[in-house]
N, C-alpha and C. Protein backbone atom coordinates (compact mmCIF):
# COMPACT_ATOMS: atom_id res chain seq x y z
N UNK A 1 0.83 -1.16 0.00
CA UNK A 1 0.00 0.00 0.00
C UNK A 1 0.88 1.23 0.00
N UNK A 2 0.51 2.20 -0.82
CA UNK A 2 1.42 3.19 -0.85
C UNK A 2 0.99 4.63 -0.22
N UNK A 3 1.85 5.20 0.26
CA UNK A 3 1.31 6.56 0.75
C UNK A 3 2.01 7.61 0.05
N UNK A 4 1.55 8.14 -1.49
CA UNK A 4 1.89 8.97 -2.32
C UNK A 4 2.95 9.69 -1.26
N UNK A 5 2.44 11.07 -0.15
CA UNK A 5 3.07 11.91 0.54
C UNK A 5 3.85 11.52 1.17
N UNK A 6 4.62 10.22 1.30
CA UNK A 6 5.68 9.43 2.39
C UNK A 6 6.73 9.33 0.92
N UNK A 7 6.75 9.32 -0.43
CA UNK A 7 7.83 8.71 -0.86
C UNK A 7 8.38 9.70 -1.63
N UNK A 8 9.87 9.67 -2.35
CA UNK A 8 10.79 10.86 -2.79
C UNK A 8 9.99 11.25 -3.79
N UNK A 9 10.45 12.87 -4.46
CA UNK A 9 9.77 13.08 -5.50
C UNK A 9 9.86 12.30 -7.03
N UNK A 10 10.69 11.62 -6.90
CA UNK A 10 11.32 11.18 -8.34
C UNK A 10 10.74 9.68 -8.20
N UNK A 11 9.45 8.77 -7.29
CA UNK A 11 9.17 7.71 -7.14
C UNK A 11 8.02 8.10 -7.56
N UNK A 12 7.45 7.14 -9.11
CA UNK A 12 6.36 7.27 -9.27
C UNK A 12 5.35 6.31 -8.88
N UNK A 13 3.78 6.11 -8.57
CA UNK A 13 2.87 5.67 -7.56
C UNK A 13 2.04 5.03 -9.01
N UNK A 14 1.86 3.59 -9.20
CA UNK A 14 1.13 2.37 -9.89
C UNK A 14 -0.39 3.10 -10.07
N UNK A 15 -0.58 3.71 -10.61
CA UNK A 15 -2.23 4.24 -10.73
C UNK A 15 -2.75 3.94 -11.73
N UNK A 16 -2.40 2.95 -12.85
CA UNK A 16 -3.24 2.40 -13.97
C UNK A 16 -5.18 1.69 -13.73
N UNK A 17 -5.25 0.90 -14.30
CA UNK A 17 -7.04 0.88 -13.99
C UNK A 17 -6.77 -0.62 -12.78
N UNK A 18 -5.78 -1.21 -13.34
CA UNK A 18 -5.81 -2.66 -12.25
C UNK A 18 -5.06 -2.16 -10.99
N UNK A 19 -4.56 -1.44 -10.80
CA UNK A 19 -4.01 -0.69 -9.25
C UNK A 19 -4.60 -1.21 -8.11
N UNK A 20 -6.02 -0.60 -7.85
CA UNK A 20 -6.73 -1.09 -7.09
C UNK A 20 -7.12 -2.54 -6.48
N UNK A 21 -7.10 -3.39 -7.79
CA UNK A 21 -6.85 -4.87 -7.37
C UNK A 21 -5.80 -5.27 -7.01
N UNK A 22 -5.08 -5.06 -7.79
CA UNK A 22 -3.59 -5.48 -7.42
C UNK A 22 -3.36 -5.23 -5.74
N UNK A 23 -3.98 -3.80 -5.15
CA UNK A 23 -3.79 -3.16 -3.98
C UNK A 23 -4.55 -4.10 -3.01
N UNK A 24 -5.80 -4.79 -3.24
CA UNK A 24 -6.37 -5.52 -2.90
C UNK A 24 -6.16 -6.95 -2.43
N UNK A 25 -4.99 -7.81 -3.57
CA UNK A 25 -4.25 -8.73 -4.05
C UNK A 25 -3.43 -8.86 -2.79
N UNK A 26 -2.64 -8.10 -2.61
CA UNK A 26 -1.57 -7.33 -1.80
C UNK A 26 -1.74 -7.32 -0.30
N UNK A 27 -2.79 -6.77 0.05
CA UNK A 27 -3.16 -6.78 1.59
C UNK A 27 -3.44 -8.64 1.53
N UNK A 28 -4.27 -8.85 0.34
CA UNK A 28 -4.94 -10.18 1.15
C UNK A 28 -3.54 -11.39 1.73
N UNK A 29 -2.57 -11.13 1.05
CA UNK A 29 -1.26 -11.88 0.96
C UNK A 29 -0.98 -11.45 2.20
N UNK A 30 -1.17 -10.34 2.61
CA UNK A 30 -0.21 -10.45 4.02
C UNK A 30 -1.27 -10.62 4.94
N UNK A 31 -2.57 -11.12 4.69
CA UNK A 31 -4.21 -11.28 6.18
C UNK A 31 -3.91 -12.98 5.54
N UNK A 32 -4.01 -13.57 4.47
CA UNK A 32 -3.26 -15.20 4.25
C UNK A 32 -2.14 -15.38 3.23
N UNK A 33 -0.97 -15.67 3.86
CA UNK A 33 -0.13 -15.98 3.61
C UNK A 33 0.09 -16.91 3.01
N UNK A 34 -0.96 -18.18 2.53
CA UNK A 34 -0.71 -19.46 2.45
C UNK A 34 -1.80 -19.37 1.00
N UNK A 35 -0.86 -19.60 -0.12
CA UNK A 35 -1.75 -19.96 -1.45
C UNK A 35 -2.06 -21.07 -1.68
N UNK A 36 -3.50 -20.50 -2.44
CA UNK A 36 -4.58 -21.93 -2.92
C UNK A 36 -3.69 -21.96 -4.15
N UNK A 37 -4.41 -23.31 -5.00
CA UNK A 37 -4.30 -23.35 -6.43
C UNK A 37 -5.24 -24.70 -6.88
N UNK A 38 -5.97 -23.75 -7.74
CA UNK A 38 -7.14 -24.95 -7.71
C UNK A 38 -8.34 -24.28 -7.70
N UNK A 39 -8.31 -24.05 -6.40
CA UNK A 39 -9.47 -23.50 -5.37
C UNK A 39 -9.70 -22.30 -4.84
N UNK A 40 -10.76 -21.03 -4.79
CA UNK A 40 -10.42 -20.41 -4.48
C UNK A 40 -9.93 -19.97 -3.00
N UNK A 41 -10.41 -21.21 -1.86
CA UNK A 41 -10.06 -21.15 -0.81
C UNK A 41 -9.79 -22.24 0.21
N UNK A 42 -9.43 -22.73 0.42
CA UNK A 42 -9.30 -23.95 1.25
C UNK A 42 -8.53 -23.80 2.86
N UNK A 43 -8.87 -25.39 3.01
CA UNK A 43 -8.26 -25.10 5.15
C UNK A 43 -7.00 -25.87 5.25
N UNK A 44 -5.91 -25.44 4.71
CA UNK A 44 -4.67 -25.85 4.79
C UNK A 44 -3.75 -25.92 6.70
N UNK A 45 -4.03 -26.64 7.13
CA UNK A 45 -3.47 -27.25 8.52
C UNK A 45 -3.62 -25.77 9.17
N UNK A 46 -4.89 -25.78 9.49
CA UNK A 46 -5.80 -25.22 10.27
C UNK A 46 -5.68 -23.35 9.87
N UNK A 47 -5.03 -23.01 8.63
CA UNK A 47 -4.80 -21.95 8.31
C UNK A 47 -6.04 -21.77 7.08
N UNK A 48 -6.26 -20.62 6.54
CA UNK A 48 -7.09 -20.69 5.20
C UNK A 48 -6.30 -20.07 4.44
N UNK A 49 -6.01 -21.03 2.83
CA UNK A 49 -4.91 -20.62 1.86
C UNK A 49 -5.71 -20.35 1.35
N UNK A 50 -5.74 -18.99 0.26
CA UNK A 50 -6.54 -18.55 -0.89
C UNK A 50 -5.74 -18.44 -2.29
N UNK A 51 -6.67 -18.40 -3.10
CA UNK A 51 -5.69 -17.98 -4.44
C UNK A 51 -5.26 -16.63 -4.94
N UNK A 52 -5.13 -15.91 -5.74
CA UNK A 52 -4.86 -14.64 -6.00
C UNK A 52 -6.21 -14.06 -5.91
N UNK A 53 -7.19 -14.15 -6.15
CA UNK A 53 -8.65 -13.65 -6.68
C UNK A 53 -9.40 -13.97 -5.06
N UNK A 54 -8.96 -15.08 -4.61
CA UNK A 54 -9.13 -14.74 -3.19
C UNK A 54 -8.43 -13.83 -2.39
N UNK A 55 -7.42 -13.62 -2.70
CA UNK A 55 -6.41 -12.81 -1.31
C UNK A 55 -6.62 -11.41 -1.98
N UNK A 56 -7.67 -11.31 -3.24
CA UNK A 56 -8.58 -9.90 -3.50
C UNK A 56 -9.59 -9.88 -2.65
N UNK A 57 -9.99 -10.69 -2.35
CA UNK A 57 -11.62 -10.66 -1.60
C UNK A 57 -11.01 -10.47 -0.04
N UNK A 58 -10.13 -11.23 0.57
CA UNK A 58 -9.51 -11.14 1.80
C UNK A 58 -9.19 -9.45 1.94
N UNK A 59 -8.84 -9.01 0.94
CA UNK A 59 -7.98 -8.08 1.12
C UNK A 59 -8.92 -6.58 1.07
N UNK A 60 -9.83 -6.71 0.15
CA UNK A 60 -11.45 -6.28 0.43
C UNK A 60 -12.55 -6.28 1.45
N UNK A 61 -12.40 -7.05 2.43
CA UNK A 61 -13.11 -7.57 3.67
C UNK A 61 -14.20 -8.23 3.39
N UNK A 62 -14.39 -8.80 2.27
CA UNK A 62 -15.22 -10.29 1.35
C UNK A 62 -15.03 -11.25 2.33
N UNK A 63 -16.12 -12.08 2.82
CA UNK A 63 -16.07 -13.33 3.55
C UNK A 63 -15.51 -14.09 2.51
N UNK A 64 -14.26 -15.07 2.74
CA UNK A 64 -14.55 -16.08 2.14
C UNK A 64 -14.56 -17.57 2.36
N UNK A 65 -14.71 -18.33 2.11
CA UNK A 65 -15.93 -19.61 2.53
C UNK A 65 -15.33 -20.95 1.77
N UNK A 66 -14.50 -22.08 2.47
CA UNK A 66 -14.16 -22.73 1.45
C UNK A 66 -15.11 -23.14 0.89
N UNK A 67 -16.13 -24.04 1.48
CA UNK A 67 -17.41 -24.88 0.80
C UNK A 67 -18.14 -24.05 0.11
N UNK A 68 -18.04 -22.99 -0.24
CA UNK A 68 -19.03 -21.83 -0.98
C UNK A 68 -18.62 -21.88 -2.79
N UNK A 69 -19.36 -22.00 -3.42
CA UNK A 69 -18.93 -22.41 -4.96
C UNK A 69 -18.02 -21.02 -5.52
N UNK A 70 -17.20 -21.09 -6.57
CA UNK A 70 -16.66 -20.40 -6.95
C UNK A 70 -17.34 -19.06 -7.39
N UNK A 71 -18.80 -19.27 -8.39
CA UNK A 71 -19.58 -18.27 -8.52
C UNK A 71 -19.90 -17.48 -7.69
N UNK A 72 -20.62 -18.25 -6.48
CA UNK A 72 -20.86 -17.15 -5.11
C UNK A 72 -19.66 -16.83 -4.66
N UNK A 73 -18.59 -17.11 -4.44
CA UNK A 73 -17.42 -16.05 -4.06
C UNK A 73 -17.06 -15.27 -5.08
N UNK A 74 -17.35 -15.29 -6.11
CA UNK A 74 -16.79 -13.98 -6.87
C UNK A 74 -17.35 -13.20 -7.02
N UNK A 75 -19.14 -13.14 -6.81
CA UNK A 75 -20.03 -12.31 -7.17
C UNK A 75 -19.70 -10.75 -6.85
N UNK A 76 -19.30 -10.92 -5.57
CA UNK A 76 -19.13 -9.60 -4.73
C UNK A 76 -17.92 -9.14 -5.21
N UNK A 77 -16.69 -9.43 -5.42
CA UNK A 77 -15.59 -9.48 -5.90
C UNK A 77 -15.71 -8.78 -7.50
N UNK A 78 -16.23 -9.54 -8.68
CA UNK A 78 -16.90 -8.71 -9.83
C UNK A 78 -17.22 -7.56 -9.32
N UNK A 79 -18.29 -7.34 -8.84
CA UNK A 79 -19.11 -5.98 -8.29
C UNK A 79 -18.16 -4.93 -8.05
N UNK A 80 -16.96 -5.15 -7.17
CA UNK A 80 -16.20 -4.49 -6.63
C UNK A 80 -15.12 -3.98 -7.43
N UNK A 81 -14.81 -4.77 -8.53
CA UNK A 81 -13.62 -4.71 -9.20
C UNK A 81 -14.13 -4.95 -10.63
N UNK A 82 -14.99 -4.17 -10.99
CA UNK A 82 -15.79 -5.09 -13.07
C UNK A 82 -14.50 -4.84 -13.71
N UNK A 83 -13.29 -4.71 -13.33
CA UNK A 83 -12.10 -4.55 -14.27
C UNK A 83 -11.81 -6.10 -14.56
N UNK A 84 -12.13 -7.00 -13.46
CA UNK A 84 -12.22 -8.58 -13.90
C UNK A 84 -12.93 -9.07 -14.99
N UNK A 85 -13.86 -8.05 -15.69
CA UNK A 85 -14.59 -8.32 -16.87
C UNK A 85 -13.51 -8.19 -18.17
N UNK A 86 -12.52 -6.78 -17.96
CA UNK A 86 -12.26 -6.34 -19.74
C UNK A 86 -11.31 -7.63 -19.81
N UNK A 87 -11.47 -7.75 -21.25
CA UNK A 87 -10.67 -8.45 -22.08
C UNK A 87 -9.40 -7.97 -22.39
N UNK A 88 -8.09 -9.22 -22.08
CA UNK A 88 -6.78 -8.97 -22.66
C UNK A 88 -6.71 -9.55 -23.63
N UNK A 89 -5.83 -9.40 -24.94
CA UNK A 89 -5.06 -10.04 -25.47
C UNK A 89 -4.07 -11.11 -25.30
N UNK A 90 -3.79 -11.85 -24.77
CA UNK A 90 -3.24 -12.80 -24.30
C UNK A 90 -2.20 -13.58 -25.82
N UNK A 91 -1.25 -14.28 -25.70
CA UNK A 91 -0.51 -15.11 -26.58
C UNK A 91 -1.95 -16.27 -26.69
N UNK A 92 -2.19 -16.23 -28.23
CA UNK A 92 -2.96 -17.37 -28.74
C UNK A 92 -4.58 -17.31 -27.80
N UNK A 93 -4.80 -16.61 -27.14
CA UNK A 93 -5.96 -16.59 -26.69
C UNK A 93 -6.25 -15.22 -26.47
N UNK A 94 -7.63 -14.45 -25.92
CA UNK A 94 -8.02 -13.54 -25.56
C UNK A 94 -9.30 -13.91 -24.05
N UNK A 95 -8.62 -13.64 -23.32
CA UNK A 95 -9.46 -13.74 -21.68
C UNK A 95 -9.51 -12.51 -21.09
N UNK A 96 -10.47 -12.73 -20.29
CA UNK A 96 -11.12 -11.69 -19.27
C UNK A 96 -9.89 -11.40 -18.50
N UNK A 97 -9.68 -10.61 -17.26
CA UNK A 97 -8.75 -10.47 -16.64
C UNK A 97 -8.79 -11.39 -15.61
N UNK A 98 -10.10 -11.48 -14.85
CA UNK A 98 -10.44 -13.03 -14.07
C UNK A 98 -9.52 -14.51 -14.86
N UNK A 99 -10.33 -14.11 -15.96
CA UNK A 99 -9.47 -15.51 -16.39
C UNK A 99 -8.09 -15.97 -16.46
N UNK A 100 -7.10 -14.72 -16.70
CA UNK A 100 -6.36 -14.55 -16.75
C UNK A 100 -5.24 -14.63 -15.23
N UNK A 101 -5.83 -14.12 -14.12
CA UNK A 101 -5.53 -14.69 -13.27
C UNK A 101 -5.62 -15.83 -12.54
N UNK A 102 -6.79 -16.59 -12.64
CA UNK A 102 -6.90 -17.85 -12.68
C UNK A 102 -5.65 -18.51 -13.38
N UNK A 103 -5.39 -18.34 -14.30
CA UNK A 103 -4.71 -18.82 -15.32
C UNK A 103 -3.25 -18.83 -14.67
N UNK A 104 -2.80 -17.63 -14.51
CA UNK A 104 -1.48 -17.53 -13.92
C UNK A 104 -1.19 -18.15 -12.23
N UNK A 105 -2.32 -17.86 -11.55
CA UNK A 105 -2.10 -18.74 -10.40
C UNK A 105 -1.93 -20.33 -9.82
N UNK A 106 -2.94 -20.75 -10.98
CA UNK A 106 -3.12 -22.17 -10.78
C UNK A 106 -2.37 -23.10 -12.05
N UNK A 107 -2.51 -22.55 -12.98
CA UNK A 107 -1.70 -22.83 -14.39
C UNK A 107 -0.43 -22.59 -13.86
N UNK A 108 0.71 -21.46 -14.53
CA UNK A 108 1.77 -21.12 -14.83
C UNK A 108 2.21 -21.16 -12.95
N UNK A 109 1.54 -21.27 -11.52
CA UNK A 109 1.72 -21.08 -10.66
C UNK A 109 2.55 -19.72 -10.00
N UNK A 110 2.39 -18.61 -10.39
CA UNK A 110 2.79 -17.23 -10.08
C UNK A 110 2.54 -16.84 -9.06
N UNK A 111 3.62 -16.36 -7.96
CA UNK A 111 2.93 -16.11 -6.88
C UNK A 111 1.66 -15.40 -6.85
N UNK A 112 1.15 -15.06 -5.78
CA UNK A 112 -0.18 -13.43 -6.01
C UNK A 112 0.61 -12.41 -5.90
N UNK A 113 1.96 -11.94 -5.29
CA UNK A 113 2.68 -11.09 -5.60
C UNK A 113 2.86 -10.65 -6.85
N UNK A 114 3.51 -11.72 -7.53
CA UNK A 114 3.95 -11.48 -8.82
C UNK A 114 2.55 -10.79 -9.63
N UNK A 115 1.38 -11.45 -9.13
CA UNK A 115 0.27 -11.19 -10.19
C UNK A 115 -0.37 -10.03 -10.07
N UNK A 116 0.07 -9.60 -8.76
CA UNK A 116 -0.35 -7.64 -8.63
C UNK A 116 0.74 -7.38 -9.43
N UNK A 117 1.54 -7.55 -8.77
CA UNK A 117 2.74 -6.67 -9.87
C UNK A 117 2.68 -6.64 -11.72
N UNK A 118 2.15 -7.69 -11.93
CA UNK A 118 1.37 -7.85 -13.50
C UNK A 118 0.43 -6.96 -13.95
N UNK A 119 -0.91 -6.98 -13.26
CA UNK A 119 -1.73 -6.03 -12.65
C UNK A 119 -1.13 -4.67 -13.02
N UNK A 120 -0.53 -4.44 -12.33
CA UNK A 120 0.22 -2.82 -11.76
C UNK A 120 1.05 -2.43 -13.31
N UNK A 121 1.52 -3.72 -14.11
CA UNK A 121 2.31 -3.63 -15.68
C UNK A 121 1.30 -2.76 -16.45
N UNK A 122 -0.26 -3.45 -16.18
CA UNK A 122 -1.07 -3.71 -17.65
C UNK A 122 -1.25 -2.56 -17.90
């Protein structure tokens, strides 16, 4: 999380349209530390690991619920963030940005760090 008025003048501050998630992404990583993949949430030895799109909702103050289907945890999540709707360009495909993180977390396995910081690229 950044505090524009805390950093030198010559440090510029991530304000593109995915910022906000990414910012979201970010807190949830440090409220669970422990990544899903797969799933968006599960009870990993008595901790709850989420995936990137979860440790958005964590990081949002979104309940999230392992036994709760993927649809109902994202509902609120969409709502909050419809930037999970636009479409990228992708190599050989074209996905949503949801999809796209899905993709990189559980696919290519990227941390959720890495995937704000992607986020914070686009």
């Amino acid at each position: 999380m950044y505090l524009p008025e805390k950093l030198p003048n010559n440090v510029t501050v991530p304000s593109g349209p995915y910022h906000e998630l990414a910012e979201a992404i970010r807190r949830g990583c440090v409220l669970r530390p422990q990544q899903a993949f797969g799933v968006f949430a599960v009870e990993n030895d008595g901790a709850q690991a989420v995936c990137a799109l979860g440790a958005a909702a964590v990081g949002e103050n979104i309940d999230v619920i392992s036994e709760a289907s993927f649809i109902e945890q994202t509902a609120e999540l969409r709502a909050r963030f419809p930037v999970l709707r636009n479409l990228l360009e992708m190599p050989r495909n074209r996905w949503s940005v949801m999809e796209a993180i899905i993709h990189l977390n559980d696919s290519r396995r990227w941390s959720r760090e890495r995937i704000a910081d992607w986020l914070d690229a686009l």
